[in-house]
Structure formats: C-alpha cells, structure tokens
C-alpha atoms as a PDB file:
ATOM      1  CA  UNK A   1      -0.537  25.209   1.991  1.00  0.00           C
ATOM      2  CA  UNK A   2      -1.734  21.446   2.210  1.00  0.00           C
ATOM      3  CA  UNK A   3      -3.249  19.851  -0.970  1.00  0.00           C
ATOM      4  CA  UNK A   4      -6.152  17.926  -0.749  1.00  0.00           C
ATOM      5  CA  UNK A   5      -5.135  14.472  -1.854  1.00  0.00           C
ATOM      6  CA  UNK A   6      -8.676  12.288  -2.941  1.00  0.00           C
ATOM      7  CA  UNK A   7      -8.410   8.791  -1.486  1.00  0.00           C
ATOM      8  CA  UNK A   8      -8.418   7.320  -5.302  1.00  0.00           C
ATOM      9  CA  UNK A   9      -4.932   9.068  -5.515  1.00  0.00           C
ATOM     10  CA  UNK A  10      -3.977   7.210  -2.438  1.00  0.00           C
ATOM     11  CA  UNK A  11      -5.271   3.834  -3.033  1.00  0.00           C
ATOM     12  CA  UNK A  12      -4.916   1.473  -5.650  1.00  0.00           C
ATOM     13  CA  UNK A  13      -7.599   0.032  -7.154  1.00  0.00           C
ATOM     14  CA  UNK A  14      -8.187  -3.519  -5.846  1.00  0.00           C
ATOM     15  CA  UNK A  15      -9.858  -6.641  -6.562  1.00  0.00           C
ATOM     16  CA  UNK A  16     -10.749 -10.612  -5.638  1.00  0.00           C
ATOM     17  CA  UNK A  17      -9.871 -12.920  -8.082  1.00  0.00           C
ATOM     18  CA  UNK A  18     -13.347 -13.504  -8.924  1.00  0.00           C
ATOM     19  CA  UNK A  19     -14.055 -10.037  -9.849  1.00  0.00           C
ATOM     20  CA  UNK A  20     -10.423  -9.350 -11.969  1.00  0.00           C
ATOM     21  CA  UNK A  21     -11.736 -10.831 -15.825  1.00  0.00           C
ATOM     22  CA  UNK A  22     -14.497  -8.151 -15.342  1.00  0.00           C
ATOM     23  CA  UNK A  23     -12.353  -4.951 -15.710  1.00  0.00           C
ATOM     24  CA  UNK A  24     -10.385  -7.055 -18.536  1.00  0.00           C
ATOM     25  CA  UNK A  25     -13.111  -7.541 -21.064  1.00  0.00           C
ATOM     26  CA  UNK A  26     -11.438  -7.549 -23.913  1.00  0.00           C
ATOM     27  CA  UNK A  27      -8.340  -9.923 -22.791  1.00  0.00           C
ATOM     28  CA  UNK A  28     -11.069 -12.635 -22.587  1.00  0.00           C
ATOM     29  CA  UNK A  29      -9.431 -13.665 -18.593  1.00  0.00           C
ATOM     30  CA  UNK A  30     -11.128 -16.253 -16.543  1.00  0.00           C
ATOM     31  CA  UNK A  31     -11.417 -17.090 -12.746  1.00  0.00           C
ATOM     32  CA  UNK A  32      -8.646 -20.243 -13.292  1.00  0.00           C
ATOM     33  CA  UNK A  33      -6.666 -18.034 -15.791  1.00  0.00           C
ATOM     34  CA  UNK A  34      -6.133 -15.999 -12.971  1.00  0.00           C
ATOM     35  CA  UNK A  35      -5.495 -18.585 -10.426  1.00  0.00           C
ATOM     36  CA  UNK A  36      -3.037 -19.807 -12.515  1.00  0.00           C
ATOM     37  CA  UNK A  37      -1.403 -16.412 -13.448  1.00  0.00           C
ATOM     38  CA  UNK A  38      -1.094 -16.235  -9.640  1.00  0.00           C
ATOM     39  CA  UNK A  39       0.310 -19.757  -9.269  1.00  0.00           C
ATOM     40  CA  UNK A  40       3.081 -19.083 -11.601  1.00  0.00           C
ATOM     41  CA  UNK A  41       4.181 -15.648 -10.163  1.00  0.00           C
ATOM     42  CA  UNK A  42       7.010 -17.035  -8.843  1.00  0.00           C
ATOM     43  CA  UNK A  43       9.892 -19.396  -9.248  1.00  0.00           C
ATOM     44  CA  UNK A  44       9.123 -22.197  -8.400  1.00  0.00           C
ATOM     45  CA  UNK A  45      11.366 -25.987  -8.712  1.00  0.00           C
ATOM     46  CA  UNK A  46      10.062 -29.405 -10.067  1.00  0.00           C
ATOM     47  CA  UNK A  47      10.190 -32.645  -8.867  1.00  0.00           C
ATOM     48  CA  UNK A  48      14.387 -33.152 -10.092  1.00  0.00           C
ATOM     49  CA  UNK A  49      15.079 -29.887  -8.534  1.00  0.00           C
ATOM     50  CA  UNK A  50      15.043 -27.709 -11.671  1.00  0.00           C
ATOM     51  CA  UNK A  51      13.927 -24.224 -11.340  1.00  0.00           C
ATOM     52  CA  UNK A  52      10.861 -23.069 -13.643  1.00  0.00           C
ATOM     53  CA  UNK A  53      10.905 -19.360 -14.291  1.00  0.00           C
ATOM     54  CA  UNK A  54       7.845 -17.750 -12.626  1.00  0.00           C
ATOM     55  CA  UNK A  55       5.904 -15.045 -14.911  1.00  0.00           C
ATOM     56  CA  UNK A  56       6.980 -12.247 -13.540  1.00  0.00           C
ATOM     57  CA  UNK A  57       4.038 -11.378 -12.024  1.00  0.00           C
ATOM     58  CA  UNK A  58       5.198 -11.226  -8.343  1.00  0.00           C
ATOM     59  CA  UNK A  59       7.537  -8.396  -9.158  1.00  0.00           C
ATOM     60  CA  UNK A  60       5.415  -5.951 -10.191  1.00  0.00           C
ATOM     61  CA  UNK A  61       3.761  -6.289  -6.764  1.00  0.00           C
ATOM     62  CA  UNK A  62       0.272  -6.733  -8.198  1.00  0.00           C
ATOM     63  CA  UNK A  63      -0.778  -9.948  -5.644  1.00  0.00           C
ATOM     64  CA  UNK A  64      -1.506  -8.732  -2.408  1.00  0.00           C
ATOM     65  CA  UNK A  65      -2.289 -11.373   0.509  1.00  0.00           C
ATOM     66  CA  UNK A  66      -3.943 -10.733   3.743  1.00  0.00           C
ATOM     67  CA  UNK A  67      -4.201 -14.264   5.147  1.00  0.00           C
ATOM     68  CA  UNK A  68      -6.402 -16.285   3.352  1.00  0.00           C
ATOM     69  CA  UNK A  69      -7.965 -13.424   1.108  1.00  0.00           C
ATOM     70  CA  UNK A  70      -5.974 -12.911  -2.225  1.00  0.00           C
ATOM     71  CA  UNK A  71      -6.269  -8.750  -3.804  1.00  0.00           C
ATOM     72  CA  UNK A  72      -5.141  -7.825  -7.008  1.00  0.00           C
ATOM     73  CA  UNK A  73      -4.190  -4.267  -7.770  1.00  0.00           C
ATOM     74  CA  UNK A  74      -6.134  -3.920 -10.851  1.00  0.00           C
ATOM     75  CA  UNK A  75      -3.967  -1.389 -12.461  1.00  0.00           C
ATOM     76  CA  UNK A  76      -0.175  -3.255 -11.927  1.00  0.00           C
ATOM     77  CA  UNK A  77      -2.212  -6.154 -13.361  1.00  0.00           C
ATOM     78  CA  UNK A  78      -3.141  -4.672 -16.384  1.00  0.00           C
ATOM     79  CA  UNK A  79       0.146  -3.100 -17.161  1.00  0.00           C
ATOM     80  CA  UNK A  80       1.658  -6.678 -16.902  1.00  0.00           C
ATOM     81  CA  UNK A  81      -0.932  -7.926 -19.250  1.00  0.00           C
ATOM     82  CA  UNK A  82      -0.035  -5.089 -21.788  1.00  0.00           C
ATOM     83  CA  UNK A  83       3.236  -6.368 -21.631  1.00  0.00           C
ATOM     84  CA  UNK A  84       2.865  -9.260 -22.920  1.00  0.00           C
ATOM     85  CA  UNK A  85       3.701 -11.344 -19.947  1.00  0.00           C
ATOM     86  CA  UNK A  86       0.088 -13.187 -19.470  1.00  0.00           C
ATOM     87  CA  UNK A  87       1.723 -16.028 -21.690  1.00  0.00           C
ATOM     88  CA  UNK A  88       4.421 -17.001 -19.032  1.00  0.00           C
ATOM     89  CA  UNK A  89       8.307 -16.830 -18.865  1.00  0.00           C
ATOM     90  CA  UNK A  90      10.239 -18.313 -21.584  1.00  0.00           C
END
C-alpha cells in the first residue's frame, strides 16, 4: 500500500533573502546580515593569496541559486543559526 506523502514533507520550506529575518524574529537578522551571511559561505582568498575561512554556511546546503534568484531553505538556515555559526569562522 502507497502512503500519501503531503507536499510539505517533500519540500523544504523556502525563502528570498528579503523575506528570511521574518521567520527569525527573535535573532534580530536583517536584509544585509543576510547578504553577508551569504557572502561569507564560502572560502574565499584575499588580496596576498591567503585563504579566509567561509562560515560554514555553504555546507549545510541552505543557499539555493537558480540564476539570478537567491532561496534559502528556511529550516537548514535556522539550524545553522542555532549553532552558533551566524558569528563567522574562527
């Protein structure tokens, strides 16, 4: 017998940038907190060729990109923040 999966079982919950700080009240996010959570996902090398630790945030595979539109799964996003990872790589 086939169970009857619900499509919120099957898809994640996603959002735009601009709509992320609103299911994070409490953390206090804002639109360029989150641009620049994004920014920092990854490594990433200065000018003298030294690599600066990204966040961590790529990993958990919370950014996705369709061209030029940027998603957020809302949930992989907030586990990250409850990790304590919002404050960058040391």
């Amino acid at each position: 017998m086939k169970e009857n999966l619900s499509v919120s079982n099957v898809l994640p919950t996603l959002s735009t940038v601009k709509n992320l700080p609103s299911f994070f009240p409490s953390a206090g996010l804002t639109v360029p907190a989150v641009h620049g959570h994004i920014f920092k996902a990854e490594d990433r090398y200065d000018s003298k060729g030294r690599k600066i630790a990204g966040n961590g945030l790529a990993e958990t595979g919370a950014i996705i990109r369709r061209g030029r539109k940027v998603l957020i799964d809302v949930d992989k996003y907030g586990a990250w923040l409850a990790n304590g990872n919002a404050g960058g790589a040391k």
